[in-house]
N, C-alpha and C. Protein backbone atom coordinates (compact mmCIF):
# COMPACT_ATOMS: atom_id res chain seq x y z
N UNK A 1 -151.47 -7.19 123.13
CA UNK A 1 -151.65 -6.03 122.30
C UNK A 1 -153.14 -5.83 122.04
N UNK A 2 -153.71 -4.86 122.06
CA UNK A 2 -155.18 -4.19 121.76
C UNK A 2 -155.63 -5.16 120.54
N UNK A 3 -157.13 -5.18 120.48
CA UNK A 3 -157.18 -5.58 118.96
C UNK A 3 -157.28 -5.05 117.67
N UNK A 4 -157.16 -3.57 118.00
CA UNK A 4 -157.43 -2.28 117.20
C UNK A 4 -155.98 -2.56 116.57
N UNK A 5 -155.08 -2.79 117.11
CA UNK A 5 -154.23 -2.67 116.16
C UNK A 5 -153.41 -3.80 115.20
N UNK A 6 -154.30 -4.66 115.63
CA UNK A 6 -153.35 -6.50 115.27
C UNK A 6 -154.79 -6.35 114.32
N UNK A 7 -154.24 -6.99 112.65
CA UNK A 7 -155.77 -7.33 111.69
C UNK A 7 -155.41 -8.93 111.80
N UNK A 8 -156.38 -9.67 111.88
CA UNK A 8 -156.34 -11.22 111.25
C UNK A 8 -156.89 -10.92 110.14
N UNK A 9 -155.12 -12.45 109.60
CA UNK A 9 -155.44 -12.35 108.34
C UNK A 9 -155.91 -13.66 108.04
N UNK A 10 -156.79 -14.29 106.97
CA UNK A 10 -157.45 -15.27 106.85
C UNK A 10 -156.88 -16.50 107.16
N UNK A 11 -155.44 -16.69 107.76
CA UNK A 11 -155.28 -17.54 108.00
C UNK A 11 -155.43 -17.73 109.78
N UNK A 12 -155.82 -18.74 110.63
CA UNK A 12 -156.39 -18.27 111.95
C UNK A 12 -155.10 -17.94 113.18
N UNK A 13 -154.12 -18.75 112.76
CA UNK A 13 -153.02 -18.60 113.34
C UNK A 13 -152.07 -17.48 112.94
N UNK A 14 -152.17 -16.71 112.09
CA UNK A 14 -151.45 -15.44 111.61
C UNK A 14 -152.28 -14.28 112.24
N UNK A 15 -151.39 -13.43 113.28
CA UNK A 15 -151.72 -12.14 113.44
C UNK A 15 -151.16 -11.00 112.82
N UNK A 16 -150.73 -9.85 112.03
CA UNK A 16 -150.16 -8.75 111.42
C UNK A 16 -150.42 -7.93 112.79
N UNK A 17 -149.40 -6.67 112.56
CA UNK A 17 -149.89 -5.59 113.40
C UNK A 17 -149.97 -4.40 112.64
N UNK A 18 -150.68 -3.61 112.41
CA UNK A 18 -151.03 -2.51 111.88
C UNK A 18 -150.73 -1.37 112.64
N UNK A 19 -148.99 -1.07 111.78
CA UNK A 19 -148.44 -0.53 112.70
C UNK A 19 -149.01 1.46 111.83
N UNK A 20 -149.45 1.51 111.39
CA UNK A 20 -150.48 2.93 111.47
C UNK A 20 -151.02 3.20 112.65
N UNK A 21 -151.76 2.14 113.52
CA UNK A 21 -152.38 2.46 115.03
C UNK A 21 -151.60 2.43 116.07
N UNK A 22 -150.65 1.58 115.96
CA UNK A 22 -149.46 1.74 117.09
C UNK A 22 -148.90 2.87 117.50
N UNK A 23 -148.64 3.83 116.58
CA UNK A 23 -148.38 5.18 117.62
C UNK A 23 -149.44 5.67 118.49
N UNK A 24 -150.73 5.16 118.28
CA UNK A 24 -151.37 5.83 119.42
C UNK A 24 -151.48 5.32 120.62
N UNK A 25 -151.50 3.99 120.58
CA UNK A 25 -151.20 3.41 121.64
C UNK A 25 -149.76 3.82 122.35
N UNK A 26 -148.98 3.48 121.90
CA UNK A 26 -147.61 3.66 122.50
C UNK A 26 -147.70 5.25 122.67
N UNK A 27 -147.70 6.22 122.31
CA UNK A 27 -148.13 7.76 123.04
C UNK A 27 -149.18 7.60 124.18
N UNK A 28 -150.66 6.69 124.56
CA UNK A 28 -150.72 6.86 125.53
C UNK A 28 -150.30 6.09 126.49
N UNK A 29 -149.57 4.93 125.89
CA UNK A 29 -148.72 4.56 127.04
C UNK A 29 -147.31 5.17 127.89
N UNK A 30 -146.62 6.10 126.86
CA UNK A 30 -145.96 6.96 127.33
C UNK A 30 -146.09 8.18 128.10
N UNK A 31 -148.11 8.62 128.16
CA UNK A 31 -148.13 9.45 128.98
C UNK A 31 -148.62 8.64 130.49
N UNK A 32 -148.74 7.60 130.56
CA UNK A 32 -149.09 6.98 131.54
C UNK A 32 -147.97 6.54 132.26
N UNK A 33 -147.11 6.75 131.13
CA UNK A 33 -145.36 5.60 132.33
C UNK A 33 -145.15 7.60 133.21
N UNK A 34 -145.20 8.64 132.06
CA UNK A 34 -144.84 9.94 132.45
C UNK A 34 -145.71 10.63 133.64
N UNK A 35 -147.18 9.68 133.80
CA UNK A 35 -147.61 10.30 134.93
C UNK A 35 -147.27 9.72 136.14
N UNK A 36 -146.74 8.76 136.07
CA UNK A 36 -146.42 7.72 136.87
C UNK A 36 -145.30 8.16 137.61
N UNK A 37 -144.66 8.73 136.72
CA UNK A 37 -142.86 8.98 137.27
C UNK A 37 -143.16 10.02 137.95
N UNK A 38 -144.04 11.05 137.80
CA UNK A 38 -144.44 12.50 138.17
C UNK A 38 -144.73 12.26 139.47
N UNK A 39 -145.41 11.26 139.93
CA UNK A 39 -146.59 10.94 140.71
C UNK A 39 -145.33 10.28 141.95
N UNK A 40 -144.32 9.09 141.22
CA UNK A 40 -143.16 8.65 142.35
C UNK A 40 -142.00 9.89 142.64
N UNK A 41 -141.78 11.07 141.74
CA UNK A 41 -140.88 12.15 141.84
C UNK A 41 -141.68 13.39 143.29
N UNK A 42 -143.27 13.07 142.78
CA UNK A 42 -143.34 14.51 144.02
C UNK A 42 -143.42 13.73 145.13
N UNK A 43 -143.52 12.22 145.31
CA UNK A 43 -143.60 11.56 146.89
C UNK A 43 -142.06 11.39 146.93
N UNK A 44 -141.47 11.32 146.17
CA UNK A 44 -140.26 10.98 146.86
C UNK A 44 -139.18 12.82 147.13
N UNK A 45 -140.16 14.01 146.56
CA UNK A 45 -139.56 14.95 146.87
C UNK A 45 -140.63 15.63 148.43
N UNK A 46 -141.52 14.76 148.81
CA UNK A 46 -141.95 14.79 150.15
C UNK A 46 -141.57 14.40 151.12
N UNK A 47 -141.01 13.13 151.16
CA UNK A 47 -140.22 12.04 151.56
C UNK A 47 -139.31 13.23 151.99
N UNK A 48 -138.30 13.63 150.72
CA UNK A 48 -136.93 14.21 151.30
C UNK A 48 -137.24 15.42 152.28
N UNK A 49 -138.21 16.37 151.79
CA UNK A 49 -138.70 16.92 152.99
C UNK A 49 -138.68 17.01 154.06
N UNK A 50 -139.62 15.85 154.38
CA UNK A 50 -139.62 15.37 156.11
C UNK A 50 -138.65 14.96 156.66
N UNK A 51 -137.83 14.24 155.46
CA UNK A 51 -136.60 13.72 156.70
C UNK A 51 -135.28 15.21 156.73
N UNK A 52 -135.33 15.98 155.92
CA UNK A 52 -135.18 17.25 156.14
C UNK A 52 -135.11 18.10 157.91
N UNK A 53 -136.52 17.97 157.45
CA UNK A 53 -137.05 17.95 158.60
C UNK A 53 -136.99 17.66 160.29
N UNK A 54 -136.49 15.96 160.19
CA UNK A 54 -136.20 15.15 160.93
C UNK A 54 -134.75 15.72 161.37
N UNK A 55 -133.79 15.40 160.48
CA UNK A 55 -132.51 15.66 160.60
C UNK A 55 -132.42 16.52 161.12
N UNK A 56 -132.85 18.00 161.10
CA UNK A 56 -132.80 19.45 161.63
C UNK A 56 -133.45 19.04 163.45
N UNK A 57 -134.50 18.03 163.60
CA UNK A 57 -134.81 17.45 165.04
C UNK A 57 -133.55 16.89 165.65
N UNK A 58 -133.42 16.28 164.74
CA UNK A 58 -132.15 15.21 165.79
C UNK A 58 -130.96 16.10 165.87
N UNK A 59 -130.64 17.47 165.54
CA UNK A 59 -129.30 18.24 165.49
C UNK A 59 -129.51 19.07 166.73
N UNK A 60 -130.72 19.26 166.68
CA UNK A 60 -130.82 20.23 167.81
C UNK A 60 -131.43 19.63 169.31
N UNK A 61 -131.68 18.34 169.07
CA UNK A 61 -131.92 17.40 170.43
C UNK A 61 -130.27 16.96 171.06
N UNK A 62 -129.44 16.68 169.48
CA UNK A 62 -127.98 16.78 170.14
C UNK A 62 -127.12 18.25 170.80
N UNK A 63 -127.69 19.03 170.04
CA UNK A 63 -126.71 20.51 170.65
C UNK A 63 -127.59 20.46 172.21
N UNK A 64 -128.76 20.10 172.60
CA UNK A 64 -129.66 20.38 173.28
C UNK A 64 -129.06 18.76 174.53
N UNK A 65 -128.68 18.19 173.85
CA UNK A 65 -128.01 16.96 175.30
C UNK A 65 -126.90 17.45 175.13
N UNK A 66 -125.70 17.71 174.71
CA UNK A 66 -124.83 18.42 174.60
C UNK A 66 -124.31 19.30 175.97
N UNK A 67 -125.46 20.57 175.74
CA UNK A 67 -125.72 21.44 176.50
C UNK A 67 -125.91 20.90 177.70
N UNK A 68 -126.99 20.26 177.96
CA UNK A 68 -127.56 19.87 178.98
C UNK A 68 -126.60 19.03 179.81
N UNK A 69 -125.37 18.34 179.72
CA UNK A 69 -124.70 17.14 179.88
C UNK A 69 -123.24 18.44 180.41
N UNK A 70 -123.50 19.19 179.54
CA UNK A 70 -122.56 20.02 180.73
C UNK A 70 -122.91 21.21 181.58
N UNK A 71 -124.20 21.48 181.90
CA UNK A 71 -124.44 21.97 182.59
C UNK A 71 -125.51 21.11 183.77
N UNK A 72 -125.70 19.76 183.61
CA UNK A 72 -126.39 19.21 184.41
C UNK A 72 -125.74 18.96 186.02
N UNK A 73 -124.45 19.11 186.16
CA UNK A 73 -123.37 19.13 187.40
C UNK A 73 -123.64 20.63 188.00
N UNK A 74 -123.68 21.61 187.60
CA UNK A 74 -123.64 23.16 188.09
C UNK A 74 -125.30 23.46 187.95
N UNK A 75 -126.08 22.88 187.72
CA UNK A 75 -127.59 23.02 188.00
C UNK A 75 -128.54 22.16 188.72
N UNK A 76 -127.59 21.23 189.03
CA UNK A 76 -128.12 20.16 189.90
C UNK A 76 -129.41 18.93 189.47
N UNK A 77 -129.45 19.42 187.88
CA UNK A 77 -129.80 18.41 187.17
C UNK A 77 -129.39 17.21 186.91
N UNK A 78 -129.98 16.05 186.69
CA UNK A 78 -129.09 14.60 186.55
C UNK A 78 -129.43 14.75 184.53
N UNK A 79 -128.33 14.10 184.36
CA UNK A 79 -128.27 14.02 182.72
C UNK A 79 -129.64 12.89 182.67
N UNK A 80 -130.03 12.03 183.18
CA UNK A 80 -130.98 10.79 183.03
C UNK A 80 -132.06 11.61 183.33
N UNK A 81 -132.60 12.33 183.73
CA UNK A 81 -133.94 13.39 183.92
C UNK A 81 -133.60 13.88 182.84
N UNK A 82 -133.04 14.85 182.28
CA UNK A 82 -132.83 15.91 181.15
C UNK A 82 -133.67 14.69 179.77
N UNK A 83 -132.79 13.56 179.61
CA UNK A 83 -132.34 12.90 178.73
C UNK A 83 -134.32 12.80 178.69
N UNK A 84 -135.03 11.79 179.79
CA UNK A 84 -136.56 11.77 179.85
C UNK A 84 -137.30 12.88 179.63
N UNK A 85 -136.81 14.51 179.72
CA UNK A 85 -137.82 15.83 179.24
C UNK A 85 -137.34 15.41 177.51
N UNK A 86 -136.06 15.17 177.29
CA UNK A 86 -135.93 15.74 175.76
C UNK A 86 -136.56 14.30 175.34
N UNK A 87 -136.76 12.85 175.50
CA UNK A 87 -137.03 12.20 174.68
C UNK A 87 -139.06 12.11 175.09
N UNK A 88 -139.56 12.88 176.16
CA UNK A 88 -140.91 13.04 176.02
C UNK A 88 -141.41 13.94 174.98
N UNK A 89 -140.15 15.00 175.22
CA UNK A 89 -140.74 16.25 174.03
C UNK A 89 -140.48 15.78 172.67
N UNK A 90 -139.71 14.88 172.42
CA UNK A 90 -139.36 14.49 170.88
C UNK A 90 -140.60 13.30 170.43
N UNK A 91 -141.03 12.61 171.33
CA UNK A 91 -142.24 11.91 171.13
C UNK A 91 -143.78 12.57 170.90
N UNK A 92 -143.66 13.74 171.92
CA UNK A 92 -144.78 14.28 171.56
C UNK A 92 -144.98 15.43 170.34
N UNK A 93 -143.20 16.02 169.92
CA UNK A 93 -143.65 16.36 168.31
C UNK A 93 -143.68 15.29 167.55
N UNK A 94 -143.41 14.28 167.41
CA UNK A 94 -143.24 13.22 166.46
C UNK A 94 -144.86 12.78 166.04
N UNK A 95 -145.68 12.62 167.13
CA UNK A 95 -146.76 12.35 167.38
C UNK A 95 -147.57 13.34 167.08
N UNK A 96 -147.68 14.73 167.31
CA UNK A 96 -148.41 15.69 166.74
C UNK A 96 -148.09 16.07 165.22
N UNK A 97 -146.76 15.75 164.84
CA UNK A 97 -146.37 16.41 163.61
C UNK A 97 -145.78 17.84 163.45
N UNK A 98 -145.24 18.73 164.89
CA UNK A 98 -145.20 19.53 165.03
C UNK A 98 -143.89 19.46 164.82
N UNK A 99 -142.96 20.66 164.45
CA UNK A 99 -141.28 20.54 164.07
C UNK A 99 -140.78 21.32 165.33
């Protein structure tokens, strides 16, 4: 505890707390737990974001092998080529940051 708010009293082993100063402490410790939470609430509403984000990648890499897996017989594509364009292109947005 601060020493602003504990008085010694003449005896050396007795501390009091002078609880008149304690609300100020404890108010700025409450705006410090409150910036704190602010500070883990907007990273973790970034967080949900991206994987937002992500999820909407991986839906449309599946409609996109999907596709590709039945039309790879009537285009003379092999599904194992297709499969190497979609997982180069998913590396190289992953890597740029691009969606």
């Amino acid at each position: 505890m601060p020493a602003k708010i504990l008085v010694v009293d003449d005896e050396p082993d007795l501390e009091l707390v002078d609880y008149s100063r304690l609300s100020a402490v404890l108010i700025e410790a409450v705006k410090a737990l409150q910036a704190e939470k602010d500070a883990q609430q907007q990273q973790v509403s970034s967080l949900e974001a991206r994987l937002a984000a992500l999820e909407q990648q991986v839906a449309a890499a599946h409609q996109l092998m999907v596709h590709l897996s039945s039309t790879a017989l009537t285009t003379g594509w092999t599904l194992f080529g297709a499969l190497v364009l979609l997982g180069a292109d998913l590396r190289r947005r992953w890597h740029t940051g691009s969606q």
